[in-house]
Protein backbone atom coordinates (compact mmCIF):
# COMPACT_ATOMS: atom_id res chain seq x y z
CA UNK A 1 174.83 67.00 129.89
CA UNK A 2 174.95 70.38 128.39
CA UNK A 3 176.03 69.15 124.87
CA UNK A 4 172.69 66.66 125.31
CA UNK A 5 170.29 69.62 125.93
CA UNK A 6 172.54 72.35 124.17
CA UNK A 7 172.28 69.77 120.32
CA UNK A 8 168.84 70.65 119.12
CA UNK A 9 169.77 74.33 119.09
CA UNK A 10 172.87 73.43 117.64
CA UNK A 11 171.58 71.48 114.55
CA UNK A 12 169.03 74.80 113.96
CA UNK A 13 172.25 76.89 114.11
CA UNK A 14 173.95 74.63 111.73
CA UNK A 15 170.95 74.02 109.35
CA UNK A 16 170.25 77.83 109.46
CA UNK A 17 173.83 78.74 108.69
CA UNK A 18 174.16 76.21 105.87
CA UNK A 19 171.05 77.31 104.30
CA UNK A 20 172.40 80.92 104.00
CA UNK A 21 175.62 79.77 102.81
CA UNK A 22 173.50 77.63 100.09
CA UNK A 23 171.26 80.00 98.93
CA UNK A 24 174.15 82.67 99.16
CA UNK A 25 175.83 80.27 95.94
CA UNK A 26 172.40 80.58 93.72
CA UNK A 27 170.62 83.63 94.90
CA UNK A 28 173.28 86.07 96.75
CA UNK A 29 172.58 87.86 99.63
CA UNK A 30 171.25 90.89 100.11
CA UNK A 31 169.27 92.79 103.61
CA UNK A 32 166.09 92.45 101.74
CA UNK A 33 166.74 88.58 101.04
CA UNK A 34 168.17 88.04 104.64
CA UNK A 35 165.56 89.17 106.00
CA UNK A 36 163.06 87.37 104.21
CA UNK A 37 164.72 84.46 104.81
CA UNK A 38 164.28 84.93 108.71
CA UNK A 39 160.82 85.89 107.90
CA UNK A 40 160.44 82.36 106.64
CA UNK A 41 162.19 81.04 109.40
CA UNK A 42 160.25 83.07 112.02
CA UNK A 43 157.01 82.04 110.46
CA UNK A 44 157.65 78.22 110.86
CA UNK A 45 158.11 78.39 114.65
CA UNK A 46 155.21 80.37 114.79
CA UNK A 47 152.95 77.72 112.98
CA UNK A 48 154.98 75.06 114.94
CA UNK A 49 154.03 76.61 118.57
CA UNK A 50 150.65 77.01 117.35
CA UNK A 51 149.93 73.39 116.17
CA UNK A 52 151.70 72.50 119.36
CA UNK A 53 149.04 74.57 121.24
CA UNK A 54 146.35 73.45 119.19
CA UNK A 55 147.17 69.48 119.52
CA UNK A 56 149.30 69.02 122.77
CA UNK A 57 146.86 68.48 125.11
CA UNK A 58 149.21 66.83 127.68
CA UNK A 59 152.70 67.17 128.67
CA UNK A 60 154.97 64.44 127.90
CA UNK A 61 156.89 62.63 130.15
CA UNK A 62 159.96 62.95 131.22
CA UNK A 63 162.61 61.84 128.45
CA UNK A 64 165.14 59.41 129.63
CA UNK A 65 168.88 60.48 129.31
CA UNK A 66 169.60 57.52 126.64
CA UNK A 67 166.40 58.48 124.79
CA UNK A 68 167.44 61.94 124.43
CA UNK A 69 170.88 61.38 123.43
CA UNK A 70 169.61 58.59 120.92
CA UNK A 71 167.13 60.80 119.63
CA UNK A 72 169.87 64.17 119.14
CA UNK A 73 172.64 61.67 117.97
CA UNK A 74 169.80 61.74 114.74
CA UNK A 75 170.46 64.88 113.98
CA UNK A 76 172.34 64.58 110.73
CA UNK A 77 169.19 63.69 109.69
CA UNK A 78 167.10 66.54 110.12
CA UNK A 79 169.74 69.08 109.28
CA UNK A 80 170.78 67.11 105.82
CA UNK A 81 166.61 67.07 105.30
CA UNK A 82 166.55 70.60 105.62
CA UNK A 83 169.64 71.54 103.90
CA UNK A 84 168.30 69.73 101.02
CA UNK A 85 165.06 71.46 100.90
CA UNK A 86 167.07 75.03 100.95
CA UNK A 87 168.69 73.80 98.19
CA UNK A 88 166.07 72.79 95.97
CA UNK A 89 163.97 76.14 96.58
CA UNK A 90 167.20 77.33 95.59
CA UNK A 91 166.83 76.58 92.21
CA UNK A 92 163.55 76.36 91.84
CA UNK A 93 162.53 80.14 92.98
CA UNK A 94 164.52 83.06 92.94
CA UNK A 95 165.36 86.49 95.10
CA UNK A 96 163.84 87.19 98.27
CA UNK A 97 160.63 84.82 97.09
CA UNK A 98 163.39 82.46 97.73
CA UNK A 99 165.23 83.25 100.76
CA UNK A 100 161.90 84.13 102.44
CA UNK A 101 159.99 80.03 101.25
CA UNK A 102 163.44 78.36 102.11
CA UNK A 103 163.55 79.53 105.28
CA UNK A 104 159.85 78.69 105.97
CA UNK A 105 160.19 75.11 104.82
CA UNK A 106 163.59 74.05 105.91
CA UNK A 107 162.78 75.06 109.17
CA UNK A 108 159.60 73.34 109.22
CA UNK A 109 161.12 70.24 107.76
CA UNK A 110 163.80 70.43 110.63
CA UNK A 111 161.22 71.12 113.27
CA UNK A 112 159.16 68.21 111.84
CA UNK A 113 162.38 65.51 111.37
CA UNK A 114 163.62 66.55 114.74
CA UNK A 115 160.38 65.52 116.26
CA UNK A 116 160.37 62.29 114.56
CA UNK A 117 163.70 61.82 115.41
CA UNK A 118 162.77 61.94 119.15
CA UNK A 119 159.66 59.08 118.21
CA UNK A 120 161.88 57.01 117.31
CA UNK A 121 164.26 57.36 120.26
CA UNK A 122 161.56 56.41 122.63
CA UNK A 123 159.85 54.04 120.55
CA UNK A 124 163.39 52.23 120.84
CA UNK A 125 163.39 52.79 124.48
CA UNK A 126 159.89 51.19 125.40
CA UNK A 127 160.56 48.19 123.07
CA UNK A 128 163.62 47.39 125.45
């Protein structure tokens, strides 16, 4: 079970480590840049808790172990999304401006994907 509720923070960490190493190839790394690019990052869960607070006005229910599982098995998907979003603010910005939007959008895309991941997992489950 802990590799079921341990893979969401796993696919950040993975889509967070591959966009550095991305950006790192077109826009090298410097403290300034890094820490823009957690900015970004920072900023997305921010607007995601607070759309969460504005919208969720009930909690949902319980996930079932197979819908979870189905759901994270996704994953590929949201961190290849996101990853691909780094890269194309890779070349379309540059320096921190960079670093500081990828990280704002790839984690937002990831955030996003990961909940529509998790749709889809129990839409599969209640059609069974």
């Amino acid at each position: 079970m802990s590799v079921m509720d341990n893979s969401s923070a796993f696919a950040f960490s993975t889509t967070i480590t591959g966009s550095f190493a991305l950006l790192n190839l077109v826009a090298p790394a410097s403290a300034v840049r890094i820490f823009a690019g957690a900015a970004g990052t920072v900023l997305a869960f921010m607007v995601a808790e607070w759309l969460a607070l504005l919208f969720l006005r009930h909690q949902p229910d319980d996930e079932s172990t197979s819908t979870r599982l189905f759901g994270r098995m996704m994953n590929f998907v949201s961190v290849g999304l996101a990853l691909g979003v780094t890269t194309l603010i890779g070349h379309w910005l540059s320096g921190a401006t960079s670093w500081f939007v990828a990280g704002l959008l790839s984690s937002l895309v990831f955030i996003l994907i990961e909940g529509l991941e998790l749709a889809v997992a129990e839409a599969r489950e209640a059609d069974e």
